[in-house]
Protein backbone atom coordinates (compact mmCIF):
# COMPACT_ATOMS: atom_id res chain seq x y z
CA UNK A 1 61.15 97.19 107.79
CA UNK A 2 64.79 97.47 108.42
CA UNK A 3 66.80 98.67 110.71
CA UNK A 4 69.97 100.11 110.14
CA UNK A 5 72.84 100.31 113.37
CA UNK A 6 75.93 102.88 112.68
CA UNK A 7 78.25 101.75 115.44
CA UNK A 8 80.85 104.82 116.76
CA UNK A 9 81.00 105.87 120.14
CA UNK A 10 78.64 109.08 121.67
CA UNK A 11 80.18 112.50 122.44
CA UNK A 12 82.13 114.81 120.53
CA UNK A 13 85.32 113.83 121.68
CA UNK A 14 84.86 110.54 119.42
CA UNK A 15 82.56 112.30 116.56
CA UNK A 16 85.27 112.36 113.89
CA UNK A 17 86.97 109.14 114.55
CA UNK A 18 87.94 106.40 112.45
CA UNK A 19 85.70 104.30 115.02
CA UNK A 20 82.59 106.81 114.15
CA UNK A 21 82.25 105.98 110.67
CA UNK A 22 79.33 103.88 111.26
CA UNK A 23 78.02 106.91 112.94
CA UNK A 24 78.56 109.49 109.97
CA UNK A 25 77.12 107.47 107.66
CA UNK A 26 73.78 107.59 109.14
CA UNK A 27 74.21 110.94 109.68
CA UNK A 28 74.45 111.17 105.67
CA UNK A 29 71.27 108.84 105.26
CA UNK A 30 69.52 111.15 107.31
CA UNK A 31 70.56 114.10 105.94
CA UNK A 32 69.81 113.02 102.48
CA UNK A 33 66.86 111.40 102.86
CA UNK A 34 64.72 113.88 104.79
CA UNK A 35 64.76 110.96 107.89
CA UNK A 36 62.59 112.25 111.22
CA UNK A 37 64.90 114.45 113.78
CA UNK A 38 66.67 112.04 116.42
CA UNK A 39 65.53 110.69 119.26
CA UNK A 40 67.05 109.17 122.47
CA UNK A 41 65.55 105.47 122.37
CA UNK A 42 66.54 101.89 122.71
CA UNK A 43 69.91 102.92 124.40
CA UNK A 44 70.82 105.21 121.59
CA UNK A 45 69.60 107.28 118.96
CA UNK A 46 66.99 106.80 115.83
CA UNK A 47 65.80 108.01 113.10
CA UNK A 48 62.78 107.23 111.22
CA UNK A 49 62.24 107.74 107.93
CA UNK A 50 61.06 105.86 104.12
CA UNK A 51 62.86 104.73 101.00
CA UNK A 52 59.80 104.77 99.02
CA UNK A 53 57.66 102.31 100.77
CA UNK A 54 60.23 100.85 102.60
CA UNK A 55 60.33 102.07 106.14
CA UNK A 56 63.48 101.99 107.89
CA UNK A 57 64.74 102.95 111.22
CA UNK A 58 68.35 104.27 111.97
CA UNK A 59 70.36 103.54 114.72
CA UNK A 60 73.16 104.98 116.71
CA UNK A 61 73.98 103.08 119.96
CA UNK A 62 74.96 105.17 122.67
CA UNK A 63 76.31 102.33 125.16
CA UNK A 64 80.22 102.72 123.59
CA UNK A 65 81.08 100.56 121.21
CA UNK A 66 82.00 97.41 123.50
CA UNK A 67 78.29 97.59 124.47
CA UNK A 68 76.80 98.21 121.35
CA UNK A 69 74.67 95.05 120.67
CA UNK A 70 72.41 96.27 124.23
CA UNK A 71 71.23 98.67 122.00
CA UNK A 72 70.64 97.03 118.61
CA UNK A 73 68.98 94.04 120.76
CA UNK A 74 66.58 96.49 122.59
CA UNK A 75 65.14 98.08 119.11
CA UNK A 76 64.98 94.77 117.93
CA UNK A 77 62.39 93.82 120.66
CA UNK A 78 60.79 96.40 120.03
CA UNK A 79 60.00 96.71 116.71
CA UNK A 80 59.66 92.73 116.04
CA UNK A 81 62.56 92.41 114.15
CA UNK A 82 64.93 89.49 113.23
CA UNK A 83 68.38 89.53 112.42
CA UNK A 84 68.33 89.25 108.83
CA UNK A 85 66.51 92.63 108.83
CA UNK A 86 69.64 94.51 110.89
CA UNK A 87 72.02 96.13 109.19
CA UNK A 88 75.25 97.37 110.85
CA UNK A 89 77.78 100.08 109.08
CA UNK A 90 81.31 99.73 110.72
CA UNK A 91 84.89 100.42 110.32
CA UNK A 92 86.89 98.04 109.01
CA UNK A 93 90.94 97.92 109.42
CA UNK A 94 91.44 95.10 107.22
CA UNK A 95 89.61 97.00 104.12
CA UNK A 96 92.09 99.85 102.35
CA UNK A 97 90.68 103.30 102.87
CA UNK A 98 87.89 103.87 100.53
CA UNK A 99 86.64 100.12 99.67
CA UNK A 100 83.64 98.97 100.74
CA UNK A 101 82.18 95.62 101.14
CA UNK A 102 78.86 93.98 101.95
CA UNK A 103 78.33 90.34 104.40
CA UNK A 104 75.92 88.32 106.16
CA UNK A 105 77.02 86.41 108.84
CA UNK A 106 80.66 85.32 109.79
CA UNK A 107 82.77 85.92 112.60
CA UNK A 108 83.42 89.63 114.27
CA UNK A 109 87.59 89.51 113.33
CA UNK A 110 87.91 91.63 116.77
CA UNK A 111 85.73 94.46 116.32
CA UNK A 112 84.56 95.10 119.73
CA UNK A 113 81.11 96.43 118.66
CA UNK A 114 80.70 93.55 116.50
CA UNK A 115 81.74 91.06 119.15
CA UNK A 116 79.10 92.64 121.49
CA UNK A 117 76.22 92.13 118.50
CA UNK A 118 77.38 88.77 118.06
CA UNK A 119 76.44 88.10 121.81
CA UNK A 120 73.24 89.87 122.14
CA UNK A 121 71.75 88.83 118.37
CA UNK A 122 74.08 86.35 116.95
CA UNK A 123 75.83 86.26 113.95
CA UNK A 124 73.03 86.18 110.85
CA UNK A 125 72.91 90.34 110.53
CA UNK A 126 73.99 92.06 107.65
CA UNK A 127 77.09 94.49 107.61
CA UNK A 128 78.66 97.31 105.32
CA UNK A 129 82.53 97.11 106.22
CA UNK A 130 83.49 100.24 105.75
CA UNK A 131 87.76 100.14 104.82
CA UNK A 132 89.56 102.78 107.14
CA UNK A 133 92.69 101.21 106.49
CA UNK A 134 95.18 99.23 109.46
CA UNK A 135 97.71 100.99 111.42
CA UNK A 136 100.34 97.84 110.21
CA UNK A 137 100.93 96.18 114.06
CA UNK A 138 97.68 94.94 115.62
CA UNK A 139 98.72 96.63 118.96
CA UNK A 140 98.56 100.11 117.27
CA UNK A 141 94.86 99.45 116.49
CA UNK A 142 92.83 100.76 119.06
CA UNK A 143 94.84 104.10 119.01
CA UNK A 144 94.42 104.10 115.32
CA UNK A 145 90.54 103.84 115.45
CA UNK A 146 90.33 106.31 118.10
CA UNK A 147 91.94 108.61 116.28
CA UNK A 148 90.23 111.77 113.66
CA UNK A 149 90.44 111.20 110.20
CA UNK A 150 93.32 112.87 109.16
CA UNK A 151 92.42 115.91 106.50
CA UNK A 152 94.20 114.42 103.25
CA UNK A 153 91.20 111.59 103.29
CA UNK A 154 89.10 114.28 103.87
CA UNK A 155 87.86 113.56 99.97
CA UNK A 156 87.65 109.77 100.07
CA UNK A 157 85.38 109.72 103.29
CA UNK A 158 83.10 111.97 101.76
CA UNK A 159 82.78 110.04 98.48
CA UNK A 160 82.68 106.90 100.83
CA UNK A 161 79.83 108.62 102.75
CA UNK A 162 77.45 110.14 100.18
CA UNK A 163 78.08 106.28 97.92
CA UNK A 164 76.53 104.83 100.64
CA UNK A 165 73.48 107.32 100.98
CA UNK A 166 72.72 107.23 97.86
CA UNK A 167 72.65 103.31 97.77
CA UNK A 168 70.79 103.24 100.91
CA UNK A 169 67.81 103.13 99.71
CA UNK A 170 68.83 99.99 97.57
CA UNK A 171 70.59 98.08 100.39
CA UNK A 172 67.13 98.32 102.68
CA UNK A 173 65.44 96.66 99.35
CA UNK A 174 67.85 93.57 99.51
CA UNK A 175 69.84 94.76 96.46
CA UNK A 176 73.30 94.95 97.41
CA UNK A 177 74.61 94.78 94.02
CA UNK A 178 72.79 98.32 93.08
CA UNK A 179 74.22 99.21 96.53
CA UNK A 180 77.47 98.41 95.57
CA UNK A 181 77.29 100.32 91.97
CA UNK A 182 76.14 103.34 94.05
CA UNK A 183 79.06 103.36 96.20
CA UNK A 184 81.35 102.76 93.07
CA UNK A 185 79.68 105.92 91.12
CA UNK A 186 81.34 108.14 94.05
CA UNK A 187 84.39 106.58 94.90
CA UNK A 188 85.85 105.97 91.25
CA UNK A 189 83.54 108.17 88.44
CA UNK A 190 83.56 106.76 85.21
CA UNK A 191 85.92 109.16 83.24
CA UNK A 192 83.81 111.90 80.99
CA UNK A 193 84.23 111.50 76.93
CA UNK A 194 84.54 114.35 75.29
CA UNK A 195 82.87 112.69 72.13
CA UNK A 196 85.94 113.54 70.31
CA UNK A 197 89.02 111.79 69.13
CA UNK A 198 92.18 113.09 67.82
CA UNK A 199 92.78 113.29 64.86
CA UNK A 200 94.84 110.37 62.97
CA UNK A 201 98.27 111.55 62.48
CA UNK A 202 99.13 110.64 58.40
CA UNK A 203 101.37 107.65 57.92
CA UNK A 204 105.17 108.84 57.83
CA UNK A 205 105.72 109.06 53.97
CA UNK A 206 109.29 107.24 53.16
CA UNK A 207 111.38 109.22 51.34
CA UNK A 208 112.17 109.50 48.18
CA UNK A 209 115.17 107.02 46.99
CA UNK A 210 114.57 108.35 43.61
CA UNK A 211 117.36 110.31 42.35
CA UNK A 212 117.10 113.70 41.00
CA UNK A 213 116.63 113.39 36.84
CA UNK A 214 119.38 113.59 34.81
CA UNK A 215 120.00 114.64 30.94
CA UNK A 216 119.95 111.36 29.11
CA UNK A 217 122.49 110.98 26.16
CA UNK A 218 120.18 111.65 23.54
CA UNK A 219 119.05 115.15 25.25
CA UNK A 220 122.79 115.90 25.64
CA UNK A 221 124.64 118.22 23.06
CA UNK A 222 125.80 116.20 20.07
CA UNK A 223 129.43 117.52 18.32
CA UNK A 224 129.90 117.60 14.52
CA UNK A 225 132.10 114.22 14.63
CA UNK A 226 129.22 112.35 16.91
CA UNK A 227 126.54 113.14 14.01
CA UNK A 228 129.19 111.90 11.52
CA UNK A 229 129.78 108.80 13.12
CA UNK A 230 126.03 107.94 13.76
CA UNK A 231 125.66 108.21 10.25
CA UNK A 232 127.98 105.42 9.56
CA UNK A 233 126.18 102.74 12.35
């Protein structure tokens, strides 16, 4: 069994924020994958569900994000879990929008929810860093992760979000390479042949250095005197 924390903070004033990601994703899982209806548990929300016959719970802390690893701790508990079956999806500011990456273990690099897992659980879970991009000065960061997802990456979240539902079923098996292929498969399609090719274009002919034929002195008109003289060769 796994367990699989989105970390975001509750309420809709935070739903579409770069923060939330964690949060949407699990929202796609669920979708997707016909997951139970959620329930207020653990200091947050879950999901229950299978991929096959792995079972897996979802998680949404609702502590905030600086209080996030409460949660993840208290479903731990209860369902007997150890780290190495936790699974946290998270933004990531030093990941360009779109990219996604999978660790285990390793330091938190700031990330308040993070930091608060790290405290409660220590640092042998698993993570999906999910690339929102960085604002360019690390004092712009917080207001840059509480902010909406503008609309133009409207398209690149979504691809982001349904690569990692589809893969999800993979990445509760252990098989984060098949995770990672699934997530590629949205976010850059391999191009569609046509089966086709154009046609070769003929070899430029050279032209013709020939020149055009001319009437040869034996095809020319002979006079009276040039038979004479022939004669006498």
């Amino acid at each position: 069994m796994k367990l699989i924390a989105g970390l975001g903070n509750p309420g809709a004033k935070y739903a579409r924020n770069r923060h939330n990601i964690g949060f949407m994703a699990l929202d796609m899982i669920a979708q997707d994958h016909g997951f139970g209806p959620w329930k207020g548990k653990h200091q947050g929300s879950i999901s229950e569900g299978r991929f096959g016959s792995d079972r897996a719970v979802l998680l949404k802390p609702e502590t905030f994000m600086n209080l996030s690893g409460q949660s993840v701790q208290a479903a731990m508990r209860f369902y007997k879990l150890d780290p190495a079956d936790v699974i946290v999806l998270h933004d990531e500011i030093d990941l360009a929008p779109g990219k996604v990456k999978c660790k285990t273990g390793g330091g938190h690099a700031g990330h308040n929810g993070l930091r608060s897992i790290h405290a409660h659980i220590g640092p042998e879970y698993n993570r999906v860093r999910l690339g929102v991009g960085h604002p360019g000065h690390k004092d712009a960061v917080p207001g840059y992760v509480l902010r909406d997802f503008p609309k133009a990456d409207a398209d690149w979240l979504d691809d982001v979000l349904r690569g990692v539902s589809d893969g999800a079923p993979y990445l509760v098996a252990g098989d984060t390479g098949r995770f990672m292929n699934a997530v590629g498969l949205r976010v850059s399609p391999p191009r569609s042949g046509t089966g086709t090719k154009a046609p070769k274009k003929d070899a430029a002919k050279p032209a013709s250095t020939a020149e055009p034929p001319q009437d040869t002195p034996q095809d020319a008109p002979r006079s009276a005197l040039q038979k004479l003289m022939e004669r006498f060769r």
